[in-house]
PDB file of N, CA and C in Angstrom:
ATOM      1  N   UNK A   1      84.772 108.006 100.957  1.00  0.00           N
ATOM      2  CA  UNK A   1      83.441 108.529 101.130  1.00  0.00           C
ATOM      3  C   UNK A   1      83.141 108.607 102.627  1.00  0.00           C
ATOM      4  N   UNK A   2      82.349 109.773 103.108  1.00  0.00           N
ATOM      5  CA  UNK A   2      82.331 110.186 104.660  1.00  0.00           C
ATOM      6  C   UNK A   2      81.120 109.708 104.857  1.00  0.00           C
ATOM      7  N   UNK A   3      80.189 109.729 104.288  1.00  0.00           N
ATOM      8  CA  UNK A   3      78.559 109.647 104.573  1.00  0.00           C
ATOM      9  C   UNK A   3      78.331 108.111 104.653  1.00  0.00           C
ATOM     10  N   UNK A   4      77.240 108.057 104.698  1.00  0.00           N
ATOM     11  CA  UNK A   4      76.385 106.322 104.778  1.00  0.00           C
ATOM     12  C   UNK A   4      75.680 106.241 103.089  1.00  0.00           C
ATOM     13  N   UNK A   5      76.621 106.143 102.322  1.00  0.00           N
ATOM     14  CA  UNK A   5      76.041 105.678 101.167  1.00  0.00           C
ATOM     15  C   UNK A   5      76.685 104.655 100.436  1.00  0.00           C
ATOM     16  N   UNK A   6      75.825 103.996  99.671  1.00  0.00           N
ATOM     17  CA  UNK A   6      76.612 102.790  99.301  1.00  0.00           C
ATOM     18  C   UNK A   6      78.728 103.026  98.870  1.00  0.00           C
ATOM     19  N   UNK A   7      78.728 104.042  98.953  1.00  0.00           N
ATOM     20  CA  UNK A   7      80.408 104.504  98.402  1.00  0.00           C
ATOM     21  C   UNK A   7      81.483 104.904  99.405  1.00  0.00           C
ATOM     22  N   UNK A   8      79.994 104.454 100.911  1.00  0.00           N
ATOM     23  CA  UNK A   8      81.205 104.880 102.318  1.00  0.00           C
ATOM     24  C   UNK A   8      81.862 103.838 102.287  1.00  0.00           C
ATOM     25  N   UNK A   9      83.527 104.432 102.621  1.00  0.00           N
ATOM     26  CA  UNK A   9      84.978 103.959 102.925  1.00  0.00           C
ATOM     27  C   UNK A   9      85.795 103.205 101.516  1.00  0.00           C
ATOM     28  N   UNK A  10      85.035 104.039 100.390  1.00  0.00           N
ATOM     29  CA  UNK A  10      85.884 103.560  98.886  1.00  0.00           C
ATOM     30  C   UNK A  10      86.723 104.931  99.180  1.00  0.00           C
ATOM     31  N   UNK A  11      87.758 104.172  98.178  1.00  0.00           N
ATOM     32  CA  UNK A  11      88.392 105.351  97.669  1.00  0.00           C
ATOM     33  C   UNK A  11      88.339 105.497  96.572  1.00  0.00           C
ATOM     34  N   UNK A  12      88.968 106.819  95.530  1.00  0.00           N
ATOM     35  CA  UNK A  12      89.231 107.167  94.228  1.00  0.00           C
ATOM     36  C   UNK A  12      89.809 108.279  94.375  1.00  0.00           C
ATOM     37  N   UNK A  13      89.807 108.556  92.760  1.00  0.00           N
ATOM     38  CA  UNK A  13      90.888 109.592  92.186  1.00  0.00           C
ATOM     39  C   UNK A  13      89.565 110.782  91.783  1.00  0.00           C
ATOM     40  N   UNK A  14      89.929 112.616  92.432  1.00  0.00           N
ATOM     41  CA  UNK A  14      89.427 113.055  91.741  1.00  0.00           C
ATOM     42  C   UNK A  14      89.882 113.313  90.544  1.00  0.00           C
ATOM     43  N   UNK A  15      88.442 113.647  89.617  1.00  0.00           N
ATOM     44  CA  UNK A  15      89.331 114.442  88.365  1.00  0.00           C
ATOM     45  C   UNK A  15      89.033 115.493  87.743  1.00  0.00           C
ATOM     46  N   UNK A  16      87.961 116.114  88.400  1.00  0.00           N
ATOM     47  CA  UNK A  16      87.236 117.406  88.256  1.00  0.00           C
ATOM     48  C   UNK A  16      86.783 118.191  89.259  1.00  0.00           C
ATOM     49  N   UNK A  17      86.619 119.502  89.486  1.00  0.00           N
ATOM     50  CA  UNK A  17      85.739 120.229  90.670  1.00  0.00           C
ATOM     51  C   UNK A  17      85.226 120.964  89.957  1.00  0.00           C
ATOM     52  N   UNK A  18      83.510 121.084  90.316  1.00  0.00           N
ATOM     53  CA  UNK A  18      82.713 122.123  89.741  1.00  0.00           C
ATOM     54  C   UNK A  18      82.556 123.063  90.535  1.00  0.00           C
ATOM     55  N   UNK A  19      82.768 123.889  91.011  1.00  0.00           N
ATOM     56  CA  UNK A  19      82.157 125.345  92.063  1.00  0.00           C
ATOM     57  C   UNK A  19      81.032 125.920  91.502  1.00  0.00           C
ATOM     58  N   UNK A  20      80.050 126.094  92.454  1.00  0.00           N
ATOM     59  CA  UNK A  20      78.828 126.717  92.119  1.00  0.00           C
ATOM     60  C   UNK A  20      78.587 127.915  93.823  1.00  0.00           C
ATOM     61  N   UNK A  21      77.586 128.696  93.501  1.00  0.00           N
ATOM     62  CA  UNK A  21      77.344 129.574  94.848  1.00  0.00           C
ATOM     63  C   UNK A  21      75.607 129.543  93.995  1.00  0.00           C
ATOM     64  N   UNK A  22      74.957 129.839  95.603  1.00  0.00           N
ATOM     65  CA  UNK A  22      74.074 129.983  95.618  1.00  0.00           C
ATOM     66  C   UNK A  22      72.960 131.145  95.542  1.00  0.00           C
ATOM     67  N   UNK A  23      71.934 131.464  95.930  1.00  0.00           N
ATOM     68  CA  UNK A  23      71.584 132.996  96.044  1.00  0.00           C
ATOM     69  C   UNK A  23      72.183 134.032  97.322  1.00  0.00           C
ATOM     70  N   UNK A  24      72.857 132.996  98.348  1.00  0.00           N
ATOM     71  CA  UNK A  24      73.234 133.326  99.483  1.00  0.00           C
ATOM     72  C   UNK A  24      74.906 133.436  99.787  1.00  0.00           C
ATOM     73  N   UNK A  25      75.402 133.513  98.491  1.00  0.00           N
ATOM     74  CA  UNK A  25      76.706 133.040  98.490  1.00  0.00           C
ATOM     75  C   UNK A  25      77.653 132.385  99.109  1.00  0.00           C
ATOM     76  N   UNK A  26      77.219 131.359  99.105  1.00  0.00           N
ATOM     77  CA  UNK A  26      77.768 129.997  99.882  1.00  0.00           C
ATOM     78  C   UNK A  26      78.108 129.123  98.896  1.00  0.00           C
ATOM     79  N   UNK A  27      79.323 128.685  99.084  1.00  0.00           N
ATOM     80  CA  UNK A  27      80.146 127.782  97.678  1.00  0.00           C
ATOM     81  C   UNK A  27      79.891 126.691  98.041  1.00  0.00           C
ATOM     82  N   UNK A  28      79.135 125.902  96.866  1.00  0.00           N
ATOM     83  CA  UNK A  28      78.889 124.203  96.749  1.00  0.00           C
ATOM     84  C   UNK A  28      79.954 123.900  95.615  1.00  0.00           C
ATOM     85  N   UNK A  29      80.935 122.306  96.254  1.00  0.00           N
ATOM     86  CA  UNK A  29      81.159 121.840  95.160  1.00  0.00           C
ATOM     87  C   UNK A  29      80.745 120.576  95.155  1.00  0.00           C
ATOM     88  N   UNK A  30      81.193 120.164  94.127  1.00  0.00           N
ATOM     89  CA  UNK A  30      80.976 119.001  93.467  1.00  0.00           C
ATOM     90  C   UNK A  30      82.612 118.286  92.917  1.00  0.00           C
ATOM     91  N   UNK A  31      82.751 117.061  92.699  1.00  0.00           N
ATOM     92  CA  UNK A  31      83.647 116.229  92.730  1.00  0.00           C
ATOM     93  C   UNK A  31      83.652 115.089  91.613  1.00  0.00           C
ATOM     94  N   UNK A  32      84.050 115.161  90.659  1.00  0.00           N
ATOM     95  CA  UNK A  32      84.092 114.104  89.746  1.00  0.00           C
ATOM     96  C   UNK A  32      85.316 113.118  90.584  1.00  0.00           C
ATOM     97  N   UNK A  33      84.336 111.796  90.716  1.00  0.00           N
ATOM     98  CA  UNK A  33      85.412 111.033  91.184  1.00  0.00           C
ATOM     99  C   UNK A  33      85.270 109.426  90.788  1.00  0.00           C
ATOM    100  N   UNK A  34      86.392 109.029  90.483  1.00  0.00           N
ATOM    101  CA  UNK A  34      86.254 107.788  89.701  1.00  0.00           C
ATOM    102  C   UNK A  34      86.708 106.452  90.920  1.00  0.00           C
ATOM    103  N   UNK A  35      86.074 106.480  91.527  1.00  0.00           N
ATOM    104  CA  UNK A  35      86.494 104.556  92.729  1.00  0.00           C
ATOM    105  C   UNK A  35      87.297 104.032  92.038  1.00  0.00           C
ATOM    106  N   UNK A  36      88.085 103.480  93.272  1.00  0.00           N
ATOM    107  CA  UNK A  36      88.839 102.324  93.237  1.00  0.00           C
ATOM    108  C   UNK A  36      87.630 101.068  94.009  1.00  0.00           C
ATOM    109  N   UNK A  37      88.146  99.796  93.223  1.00  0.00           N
ATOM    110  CA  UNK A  37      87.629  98.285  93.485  1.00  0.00           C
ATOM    111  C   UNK A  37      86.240  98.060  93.494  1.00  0.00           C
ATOM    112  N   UNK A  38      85.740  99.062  92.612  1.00  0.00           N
ATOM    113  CA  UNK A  38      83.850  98.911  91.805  1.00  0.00           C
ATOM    114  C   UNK A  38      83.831  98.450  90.385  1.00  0.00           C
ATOM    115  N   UNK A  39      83.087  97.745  90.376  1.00  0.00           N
ATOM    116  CA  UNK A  39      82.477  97.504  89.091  1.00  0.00           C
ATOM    117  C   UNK A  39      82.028  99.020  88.142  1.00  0.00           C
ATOM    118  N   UNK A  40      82.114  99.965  88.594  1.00  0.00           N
ATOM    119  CA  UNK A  40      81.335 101.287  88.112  1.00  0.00           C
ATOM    120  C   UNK A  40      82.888 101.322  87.112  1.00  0.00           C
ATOM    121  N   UNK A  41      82.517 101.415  86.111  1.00  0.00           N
ATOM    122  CA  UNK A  41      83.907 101.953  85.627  1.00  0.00           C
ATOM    123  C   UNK A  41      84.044 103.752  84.827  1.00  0.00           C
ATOM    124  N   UNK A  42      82.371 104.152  85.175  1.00  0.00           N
ATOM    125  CA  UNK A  42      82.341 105.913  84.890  1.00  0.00           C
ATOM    126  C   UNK A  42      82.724 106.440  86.189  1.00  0.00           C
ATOM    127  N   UNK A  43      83.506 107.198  86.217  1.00  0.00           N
ATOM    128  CA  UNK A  43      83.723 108.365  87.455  1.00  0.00           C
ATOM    129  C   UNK A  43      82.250 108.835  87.833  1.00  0.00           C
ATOM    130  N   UNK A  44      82.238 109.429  88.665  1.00  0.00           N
ATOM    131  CA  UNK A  44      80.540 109.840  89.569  1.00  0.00           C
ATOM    132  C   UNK A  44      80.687 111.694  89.821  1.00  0.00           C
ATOM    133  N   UNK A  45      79.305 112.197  89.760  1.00  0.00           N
ATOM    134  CA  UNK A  45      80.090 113.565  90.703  1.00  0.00           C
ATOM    135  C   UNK A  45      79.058 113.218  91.891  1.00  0.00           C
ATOM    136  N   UNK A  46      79.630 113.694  92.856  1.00  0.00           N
ATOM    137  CA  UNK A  46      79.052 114.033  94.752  1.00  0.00           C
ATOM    138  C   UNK A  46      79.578 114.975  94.988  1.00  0.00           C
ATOM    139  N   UNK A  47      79.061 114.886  96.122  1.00  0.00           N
ATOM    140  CA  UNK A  47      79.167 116.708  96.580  1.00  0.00           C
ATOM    141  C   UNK A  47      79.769 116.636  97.709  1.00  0.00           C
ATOM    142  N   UNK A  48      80.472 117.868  98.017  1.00  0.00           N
ATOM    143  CA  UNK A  48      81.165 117.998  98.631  1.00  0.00           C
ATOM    144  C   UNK A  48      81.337 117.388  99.870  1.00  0.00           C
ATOM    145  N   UNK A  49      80.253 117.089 100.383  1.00  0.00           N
ATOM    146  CA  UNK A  49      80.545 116.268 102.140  1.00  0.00           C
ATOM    147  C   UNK A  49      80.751 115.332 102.082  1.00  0.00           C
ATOM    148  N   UNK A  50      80.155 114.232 100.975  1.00  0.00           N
ATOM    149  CA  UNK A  50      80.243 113.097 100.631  1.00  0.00           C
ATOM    150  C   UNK A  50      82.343 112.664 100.375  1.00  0.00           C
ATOM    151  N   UNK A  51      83.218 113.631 100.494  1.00  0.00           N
ATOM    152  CA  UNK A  51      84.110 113.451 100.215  1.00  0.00           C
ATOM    153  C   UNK A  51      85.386 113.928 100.866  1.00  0.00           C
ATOM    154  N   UNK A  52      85.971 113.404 101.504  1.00  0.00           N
ATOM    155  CA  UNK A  52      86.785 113.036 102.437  1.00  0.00           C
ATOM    156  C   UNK A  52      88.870 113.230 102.032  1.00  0.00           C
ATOM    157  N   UNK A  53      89.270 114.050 101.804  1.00  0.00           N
ATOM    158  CA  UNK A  53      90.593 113.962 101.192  1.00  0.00           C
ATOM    159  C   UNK A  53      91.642 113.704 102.379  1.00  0.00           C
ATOM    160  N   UNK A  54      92.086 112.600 101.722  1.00  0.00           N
ATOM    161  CA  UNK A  54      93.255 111.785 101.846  1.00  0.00           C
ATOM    162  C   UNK A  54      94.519 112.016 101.366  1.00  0.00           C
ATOM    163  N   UNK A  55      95.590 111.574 101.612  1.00  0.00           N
ATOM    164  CA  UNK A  55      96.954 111.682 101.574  1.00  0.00           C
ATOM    165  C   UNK A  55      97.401 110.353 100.176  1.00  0.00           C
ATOM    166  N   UNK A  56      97.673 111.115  99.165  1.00  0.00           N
ATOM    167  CA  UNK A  56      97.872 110.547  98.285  1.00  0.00           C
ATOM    168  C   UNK A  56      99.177 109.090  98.563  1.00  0.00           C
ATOM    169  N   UNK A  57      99.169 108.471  97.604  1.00  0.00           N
ATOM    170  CA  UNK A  57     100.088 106.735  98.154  1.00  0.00           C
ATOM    171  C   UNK A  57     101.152 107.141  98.213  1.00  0.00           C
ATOM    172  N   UNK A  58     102.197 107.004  98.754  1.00  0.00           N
ATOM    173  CA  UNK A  58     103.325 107.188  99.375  1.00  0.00           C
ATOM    174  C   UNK A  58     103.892 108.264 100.044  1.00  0.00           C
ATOM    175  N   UNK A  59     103.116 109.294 100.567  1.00  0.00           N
ATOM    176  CA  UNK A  59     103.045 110.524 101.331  1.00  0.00           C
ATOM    177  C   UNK A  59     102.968 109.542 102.880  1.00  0.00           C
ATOM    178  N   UNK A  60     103.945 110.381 103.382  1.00  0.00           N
ATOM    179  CA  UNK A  60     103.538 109.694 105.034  1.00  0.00           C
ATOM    180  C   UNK A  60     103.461 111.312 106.208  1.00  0.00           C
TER     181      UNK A  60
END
């Protein structure tokens, strides 16, 4: 997580993307994403800034 919300510097797995556009056609997404090392055990959706992609585990 990139922002200042309680979910900055978790990680997780996505497992969905929603794409939406606006009246101005500008693409928002959204992110189903499930944390690692929370008590939350439902995946969440946030939006796109809120989310930061990383190099999956054993990629160097």
């Amino acid at each position: 997580m990139t922002n200042y919300s309680p979910f900055r510097g978790l990680r997780g797995t996505i497992h969905e993307v929603h794409m939406i556009t606006d009246d101005l056609d500008e693409l928002c997404c959204f992110y189903l994403v499930a944390l690692e090392g929370v008590q939350m055990k439902e995946p969440l959706w946030l939006e796109y800034h809120e989310v930061e992609l990383v190099a999956p585990h054993g990629d160097s």
